[in-house]
N, C-alpha and C. Protein backbone atom coordinates (compact mmCIF):
# COMPACT_ATOMS: atom_id res chain seq x y z
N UNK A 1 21.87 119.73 80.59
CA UNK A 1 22.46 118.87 79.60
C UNK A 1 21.55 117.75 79.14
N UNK A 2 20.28 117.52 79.96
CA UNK A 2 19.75 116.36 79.28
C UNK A 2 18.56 116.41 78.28
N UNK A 3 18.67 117.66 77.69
CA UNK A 3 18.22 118.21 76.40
C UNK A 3 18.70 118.39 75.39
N UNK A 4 20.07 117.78 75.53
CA UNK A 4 21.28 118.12 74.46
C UNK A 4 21.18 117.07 73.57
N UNK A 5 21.45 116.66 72.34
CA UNK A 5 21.56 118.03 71.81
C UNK A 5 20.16 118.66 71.45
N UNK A 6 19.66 119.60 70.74
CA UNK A 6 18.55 120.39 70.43
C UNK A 6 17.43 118.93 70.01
N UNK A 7 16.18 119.26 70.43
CA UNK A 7 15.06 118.27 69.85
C UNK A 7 14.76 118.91 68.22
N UNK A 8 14.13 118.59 67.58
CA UNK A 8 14.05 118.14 66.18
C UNK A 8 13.53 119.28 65.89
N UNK A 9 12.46 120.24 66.54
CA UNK A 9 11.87 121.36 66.45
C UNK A 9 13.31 122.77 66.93
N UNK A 10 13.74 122.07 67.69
CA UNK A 10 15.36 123.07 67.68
C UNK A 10 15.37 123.42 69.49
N UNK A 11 15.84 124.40 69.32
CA UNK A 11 16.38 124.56 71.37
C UNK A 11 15.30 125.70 71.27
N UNK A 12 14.27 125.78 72.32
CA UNK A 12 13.37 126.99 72.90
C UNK A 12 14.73 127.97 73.33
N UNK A 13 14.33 129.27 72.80
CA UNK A 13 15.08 130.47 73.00
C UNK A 13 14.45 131.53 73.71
N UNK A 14 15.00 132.37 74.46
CA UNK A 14 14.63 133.57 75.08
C UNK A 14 14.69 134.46 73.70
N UNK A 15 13.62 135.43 74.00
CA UNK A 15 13.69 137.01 73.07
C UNK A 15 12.65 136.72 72.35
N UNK A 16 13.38 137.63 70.90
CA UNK A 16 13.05 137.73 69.74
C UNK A 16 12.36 135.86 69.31
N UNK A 17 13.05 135.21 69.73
CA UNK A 17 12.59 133.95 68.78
C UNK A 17 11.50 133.07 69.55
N UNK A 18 11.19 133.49 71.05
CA UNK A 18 10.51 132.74 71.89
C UNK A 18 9.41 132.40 71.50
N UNK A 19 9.03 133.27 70.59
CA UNK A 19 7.45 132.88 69.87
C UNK A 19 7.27 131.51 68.85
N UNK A 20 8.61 131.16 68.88
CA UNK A 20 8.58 129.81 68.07
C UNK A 20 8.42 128.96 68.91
N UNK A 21 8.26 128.85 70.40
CA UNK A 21 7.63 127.46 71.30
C UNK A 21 6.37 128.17 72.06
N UNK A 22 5.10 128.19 71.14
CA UNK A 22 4.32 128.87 71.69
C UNK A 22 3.58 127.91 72.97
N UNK A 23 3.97 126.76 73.24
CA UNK A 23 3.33 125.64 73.92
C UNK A 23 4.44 126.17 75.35
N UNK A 24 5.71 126.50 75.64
CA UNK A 24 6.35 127.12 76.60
C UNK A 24 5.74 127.86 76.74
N UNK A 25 5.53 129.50 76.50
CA UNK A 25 5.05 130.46 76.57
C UNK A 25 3.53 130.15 77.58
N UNK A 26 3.08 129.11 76.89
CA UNK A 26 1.56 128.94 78.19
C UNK A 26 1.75 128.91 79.46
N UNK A 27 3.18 128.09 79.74
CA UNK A 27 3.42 127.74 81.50
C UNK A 27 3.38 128.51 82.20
N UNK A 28 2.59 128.40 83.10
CA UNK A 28 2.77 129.29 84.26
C UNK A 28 4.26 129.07 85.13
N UNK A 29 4.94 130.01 85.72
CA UNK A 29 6.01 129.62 85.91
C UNK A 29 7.02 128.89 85.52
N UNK A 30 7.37 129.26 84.14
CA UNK A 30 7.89 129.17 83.22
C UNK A 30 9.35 129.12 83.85
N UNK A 31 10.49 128.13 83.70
CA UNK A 31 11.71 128.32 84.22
C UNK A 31 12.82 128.63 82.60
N UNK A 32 13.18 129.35 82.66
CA UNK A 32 14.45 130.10 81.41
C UNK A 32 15.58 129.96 82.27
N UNK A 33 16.43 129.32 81.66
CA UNK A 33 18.17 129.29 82.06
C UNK A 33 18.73 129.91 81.16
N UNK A 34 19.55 130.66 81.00
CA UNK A 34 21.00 131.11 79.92
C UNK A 34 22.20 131.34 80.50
N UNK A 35 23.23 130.22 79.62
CA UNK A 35 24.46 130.41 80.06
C UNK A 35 25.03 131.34 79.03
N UNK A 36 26.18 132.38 80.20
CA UNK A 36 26.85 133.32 78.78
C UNK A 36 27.90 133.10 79.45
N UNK A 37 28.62 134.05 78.88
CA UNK A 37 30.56 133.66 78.15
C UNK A 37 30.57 134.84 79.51
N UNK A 38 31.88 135.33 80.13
CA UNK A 38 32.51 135.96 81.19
C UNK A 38 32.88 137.53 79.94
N UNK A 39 32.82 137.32 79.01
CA UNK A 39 33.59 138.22 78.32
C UNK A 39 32.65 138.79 76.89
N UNK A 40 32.39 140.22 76.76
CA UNK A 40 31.56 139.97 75.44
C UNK A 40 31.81 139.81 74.18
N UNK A 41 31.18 139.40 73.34
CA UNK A 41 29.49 139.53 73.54
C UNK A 41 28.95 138.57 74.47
N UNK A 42 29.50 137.90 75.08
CA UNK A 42 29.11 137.15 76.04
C UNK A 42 28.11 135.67 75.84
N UNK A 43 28.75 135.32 74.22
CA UNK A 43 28.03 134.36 73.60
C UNK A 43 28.59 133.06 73.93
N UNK A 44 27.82 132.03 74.65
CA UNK A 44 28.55 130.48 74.14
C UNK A 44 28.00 129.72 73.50
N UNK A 45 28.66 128.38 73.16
CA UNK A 45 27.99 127.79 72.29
C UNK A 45 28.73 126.21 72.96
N UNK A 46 27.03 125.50 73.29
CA UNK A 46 27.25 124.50 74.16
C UNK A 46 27.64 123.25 73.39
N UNK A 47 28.59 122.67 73.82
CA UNK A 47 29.10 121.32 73.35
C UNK A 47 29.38 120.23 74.06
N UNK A 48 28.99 119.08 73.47
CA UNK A 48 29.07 117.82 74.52
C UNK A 48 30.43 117.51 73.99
N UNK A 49 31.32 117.02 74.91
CA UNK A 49 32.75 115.83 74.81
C UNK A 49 32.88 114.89 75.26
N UNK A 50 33.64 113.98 74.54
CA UNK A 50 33.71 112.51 74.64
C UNK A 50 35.39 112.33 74.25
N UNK A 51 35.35 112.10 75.79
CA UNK A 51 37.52 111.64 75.74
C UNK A 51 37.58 110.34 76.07
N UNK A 52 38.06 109.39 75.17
CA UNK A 52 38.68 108.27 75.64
C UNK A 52 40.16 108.21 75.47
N UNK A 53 40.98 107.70 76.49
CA UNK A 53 42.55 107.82 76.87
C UNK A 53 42.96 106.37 76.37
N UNK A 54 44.06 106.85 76.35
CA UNK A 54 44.89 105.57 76.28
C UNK A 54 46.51 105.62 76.66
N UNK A 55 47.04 104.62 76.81
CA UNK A 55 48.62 104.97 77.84
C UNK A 55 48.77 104.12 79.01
N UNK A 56 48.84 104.59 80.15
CA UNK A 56 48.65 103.94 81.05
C UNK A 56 47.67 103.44 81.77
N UNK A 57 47.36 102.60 82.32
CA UNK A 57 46.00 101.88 82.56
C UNK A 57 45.03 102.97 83.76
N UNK A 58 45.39 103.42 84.82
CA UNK A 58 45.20 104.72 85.48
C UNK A 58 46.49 105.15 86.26
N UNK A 59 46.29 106.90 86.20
CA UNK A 59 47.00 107.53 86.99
C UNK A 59 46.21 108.56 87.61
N UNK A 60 46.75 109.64 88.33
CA UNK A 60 46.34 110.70 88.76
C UNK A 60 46.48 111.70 88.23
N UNK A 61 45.74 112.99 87.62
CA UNK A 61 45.95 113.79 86.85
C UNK A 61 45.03 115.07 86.75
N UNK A 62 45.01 115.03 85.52
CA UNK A 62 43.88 116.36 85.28
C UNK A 62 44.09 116.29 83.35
N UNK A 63 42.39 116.01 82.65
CA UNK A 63 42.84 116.21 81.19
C UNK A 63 42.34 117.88 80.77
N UNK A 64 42.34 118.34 80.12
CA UNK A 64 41.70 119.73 79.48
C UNK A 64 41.60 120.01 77.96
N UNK A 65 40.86 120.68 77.58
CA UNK A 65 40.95 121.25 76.11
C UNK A 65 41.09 122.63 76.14
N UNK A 66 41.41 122.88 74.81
CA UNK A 66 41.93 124.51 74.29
C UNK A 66 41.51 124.47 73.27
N UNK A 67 40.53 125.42 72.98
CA UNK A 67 40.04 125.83 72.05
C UNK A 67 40.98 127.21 71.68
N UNK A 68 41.31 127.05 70.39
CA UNK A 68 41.63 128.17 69.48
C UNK A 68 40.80 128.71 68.54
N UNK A 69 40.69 130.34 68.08
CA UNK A 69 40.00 130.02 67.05
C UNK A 69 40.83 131.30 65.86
N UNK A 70 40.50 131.71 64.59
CA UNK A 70 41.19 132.15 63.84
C UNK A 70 41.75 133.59 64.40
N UNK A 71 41.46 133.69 64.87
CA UNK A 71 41.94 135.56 65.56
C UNK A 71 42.69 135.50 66.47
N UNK A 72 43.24 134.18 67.01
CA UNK A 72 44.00 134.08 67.54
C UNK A 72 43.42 133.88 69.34
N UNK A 73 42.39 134.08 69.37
CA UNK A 73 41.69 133.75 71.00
C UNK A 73 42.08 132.60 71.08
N UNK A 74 42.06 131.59 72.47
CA UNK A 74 42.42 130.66 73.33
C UNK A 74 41.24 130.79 74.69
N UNK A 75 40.62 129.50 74.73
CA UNK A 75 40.01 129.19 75.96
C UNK A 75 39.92 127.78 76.66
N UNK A 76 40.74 127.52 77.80
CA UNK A 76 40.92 126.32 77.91
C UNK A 76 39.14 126.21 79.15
N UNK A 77 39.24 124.01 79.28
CA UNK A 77 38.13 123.70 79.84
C UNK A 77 38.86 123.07 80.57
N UNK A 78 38.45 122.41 81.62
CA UNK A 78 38.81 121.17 82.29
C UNK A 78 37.66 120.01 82.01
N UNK A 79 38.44 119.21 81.62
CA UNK A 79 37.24 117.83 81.19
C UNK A 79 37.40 116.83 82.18
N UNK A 80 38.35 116.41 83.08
CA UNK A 80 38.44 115.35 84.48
C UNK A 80 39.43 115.67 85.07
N UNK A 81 39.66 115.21 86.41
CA UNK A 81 40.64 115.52 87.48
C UNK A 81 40.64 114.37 88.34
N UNK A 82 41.81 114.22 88.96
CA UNK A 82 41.70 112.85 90.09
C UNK A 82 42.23 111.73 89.01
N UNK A 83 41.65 110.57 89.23
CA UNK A 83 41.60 109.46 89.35
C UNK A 83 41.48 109.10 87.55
N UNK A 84 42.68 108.99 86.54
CA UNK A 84 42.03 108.91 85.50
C UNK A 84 42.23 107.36 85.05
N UNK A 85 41.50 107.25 84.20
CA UNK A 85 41.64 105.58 83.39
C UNK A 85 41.34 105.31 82.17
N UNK A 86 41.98 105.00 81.28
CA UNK A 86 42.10 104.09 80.17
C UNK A 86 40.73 103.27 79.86
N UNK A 87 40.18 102.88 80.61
CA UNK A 87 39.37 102.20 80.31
C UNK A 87 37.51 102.96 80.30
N UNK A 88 37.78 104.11 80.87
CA UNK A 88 36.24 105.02 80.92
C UNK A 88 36.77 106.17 79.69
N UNK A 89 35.51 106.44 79.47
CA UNK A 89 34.89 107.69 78.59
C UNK A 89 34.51 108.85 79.48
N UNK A 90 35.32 109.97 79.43
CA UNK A 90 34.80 110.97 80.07
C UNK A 90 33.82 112.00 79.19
N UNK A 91 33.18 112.20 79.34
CA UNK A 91 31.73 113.37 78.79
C UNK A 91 31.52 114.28 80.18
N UNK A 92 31.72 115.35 78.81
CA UNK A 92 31.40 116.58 79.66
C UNK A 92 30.53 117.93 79.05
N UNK A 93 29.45 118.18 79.17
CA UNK A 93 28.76 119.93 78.65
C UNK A 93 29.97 120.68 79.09
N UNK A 94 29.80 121.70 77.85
CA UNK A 94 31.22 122.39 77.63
C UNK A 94 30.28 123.76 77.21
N UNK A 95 29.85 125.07 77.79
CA UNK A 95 29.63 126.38 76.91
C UNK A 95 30.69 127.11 76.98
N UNK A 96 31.01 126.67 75.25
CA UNK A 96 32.34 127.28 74.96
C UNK A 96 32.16 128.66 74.53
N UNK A 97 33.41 129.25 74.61
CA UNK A 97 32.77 130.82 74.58
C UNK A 97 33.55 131.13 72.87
N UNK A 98 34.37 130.27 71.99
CA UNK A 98 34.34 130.44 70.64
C UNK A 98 33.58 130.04 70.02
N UNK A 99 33.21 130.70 68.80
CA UNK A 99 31.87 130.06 67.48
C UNK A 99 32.55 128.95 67.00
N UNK A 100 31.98 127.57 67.43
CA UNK A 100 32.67 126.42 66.30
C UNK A 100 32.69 126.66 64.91
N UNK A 101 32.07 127.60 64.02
CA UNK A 101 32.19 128.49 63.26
C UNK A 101 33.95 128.43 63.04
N UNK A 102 34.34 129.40 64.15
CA UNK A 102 35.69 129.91 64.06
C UNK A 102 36.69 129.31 64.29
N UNK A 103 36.32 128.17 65.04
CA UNK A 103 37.36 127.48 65.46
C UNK A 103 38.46 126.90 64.58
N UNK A 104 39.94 127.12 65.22
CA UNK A 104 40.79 126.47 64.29
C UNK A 104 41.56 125.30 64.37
N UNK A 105 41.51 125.38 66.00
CA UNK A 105 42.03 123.83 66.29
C UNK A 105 41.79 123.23 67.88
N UNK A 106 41.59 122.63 68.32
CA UNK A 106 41.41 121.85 69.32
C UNK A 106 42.86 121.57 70.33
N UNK A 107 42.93 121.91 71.29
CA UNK A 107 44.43 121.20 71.97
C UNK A 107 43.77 119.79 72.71
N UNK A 108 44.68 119.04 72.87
CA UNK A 108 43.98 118.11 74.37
C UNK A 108 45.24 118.49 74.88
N UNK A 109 45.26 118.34 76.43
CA UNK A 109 46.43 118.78 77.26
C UNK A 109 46.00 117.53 78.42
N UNK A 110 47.12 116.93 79.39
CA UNK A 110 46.86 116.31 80.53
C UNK A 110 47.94 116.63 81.16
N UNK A 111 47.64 117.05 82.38
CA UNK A 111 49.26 117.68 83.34
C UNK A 111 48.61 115.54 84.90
N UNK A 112 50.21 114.99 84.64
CA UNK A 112 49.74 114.57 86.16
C UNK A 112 50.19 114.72 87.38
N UNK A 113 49.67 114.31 88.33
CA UNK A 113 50.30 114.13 89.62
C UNK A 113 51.80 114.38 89.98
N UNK A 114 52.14 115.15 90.69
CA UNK A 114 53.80 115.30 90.77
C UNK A 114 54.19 114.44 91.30
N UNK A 115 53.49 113.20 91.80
CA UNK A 115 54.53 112.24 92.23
C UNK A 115 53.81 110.71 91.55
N UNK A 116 53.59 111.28 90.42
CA UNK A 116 53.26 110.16 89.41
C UNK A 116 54.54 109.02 88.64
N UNK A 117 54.88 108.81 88.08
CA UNK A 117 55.75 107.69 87.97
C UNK A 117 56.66 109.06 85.94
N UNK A 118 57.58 109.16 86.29
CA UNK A 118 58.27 110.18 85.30
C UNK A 118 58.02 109.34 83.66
N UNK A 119 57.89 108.51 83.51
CA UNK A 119 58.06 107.38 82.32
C UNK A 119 56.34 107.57 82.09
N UNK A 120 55.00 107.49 83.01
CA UNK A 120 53.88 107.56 82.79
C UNK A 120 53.41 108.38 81.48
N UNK A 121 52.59 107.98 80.39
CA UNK A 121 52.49 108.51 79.67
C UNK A 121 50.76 108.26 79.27
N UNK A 122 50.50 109.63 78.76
CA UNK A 122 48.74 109.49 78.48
C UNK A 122 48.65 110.11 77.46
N UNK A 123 47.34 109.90 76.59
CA UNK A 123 47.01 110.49 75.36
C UNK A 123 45.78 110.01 75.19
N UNK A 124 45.24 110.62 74.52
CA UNK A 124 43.60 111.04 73.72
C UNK A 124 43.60 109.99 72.33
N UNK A 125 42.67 108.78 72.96
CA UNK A 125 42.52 107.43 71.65
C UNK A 125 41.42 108.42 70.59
N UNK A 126 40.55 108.62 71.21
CA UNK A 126 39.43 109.58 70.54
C UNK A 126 39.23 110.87 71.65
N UNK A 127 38.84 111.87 70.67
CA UNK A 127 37.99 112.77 71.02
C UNK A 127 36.44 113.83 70.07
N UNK A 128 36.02 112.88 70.57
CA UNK A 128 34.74 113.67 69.76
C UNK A 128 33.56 114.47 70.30
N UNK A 129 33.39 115.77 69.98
CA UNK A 129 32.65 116.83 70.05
C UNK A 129 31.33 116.80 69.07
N UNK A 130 30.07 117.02 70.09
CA UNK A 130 28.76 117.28 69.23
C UNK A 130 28.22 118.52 69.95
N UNK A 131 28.64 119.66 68.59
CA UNK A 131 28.09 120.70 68.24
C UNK A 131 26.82 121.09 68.86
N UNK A 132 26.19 121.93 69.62
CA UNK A 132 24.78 122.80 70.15
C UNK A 132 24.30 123.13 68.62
N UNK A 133 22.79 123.90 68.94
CA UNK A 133 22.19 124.17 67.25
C UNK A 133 22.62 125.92 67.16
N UNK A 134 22.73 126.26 68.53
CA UNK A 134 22.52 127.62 68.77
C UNK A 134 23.39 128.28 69.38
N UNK A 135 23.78 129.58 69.56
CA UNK A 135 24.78 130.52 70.34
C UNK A 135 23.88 130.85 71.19
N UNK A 136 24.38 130.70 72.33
CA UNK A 136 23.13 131.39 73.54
C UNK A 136 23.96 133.19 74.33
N UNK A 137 22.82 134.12 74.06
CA UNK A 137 23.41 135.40 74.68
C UNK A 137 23.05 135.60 76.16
């Protein structure tokens, strides 16, 4: 994640396109990571998130997103658990396995603690997502 998002020349790729960081290609022991999707084509497409809450000052919980996209797919994330608060920004790398391309809508969801206070209430002040340059296979 601490290459995110892409540098100005774009994200070094495996394959076909590797010849566009010909300065990688020199290293000896060259390290390549790729994350793929559980399901094919097995494409994701990495995204940073930024949740700030608002509601109660902290509780115990868990927040998540759901990605939808036009065909009707669904893939939820978990973005924090434990200990939440009002007052922090949670960020999280996300390789989502829909094309932001396709996407049609965003859920935020927060389930809390079963012995949290019944009246406790939480919600999403902001949530903002920055887009990867690339689909990684």
């Amino acid at each position: 994640g601490d290459c995110f998002p892409c540098p100005q020349e774009g994200c070094p790729m495996m394959g076909h396109y590797a010849d566009r960081f010909p300065a990688k290609l020199k290293r000896v022991n060259q390290k390549y990571f790729l994350n793929t999707a559980a399901d094919p084509p097995f494409a994701t497409w990495r995204q940073k998130v930024f949740i700030k809450l608002s509601g109660v000052k902290k509780m115990r919980g868990d927040i998540n997103l759901v990605f939808h996209d036009t065909e009707g797919n669904t893939k939820e994330y978990e973005i924090a658990s434990g200990v939440l608060s009002q007052d922090q920004v949670y960020t999280k790398y996300l390789d989502v396995e829909i094309n932001p391309k396709n996407t049609k809508k965003i859920e935020f969801l927060w389930n809390k603690a079963i012995f949290t206070l019944l009246w406790a209430r939480l919600g999403a002040e902001t949530v903002n997502i920055i887009h990867g340059e690339f689909g990684h296979r």
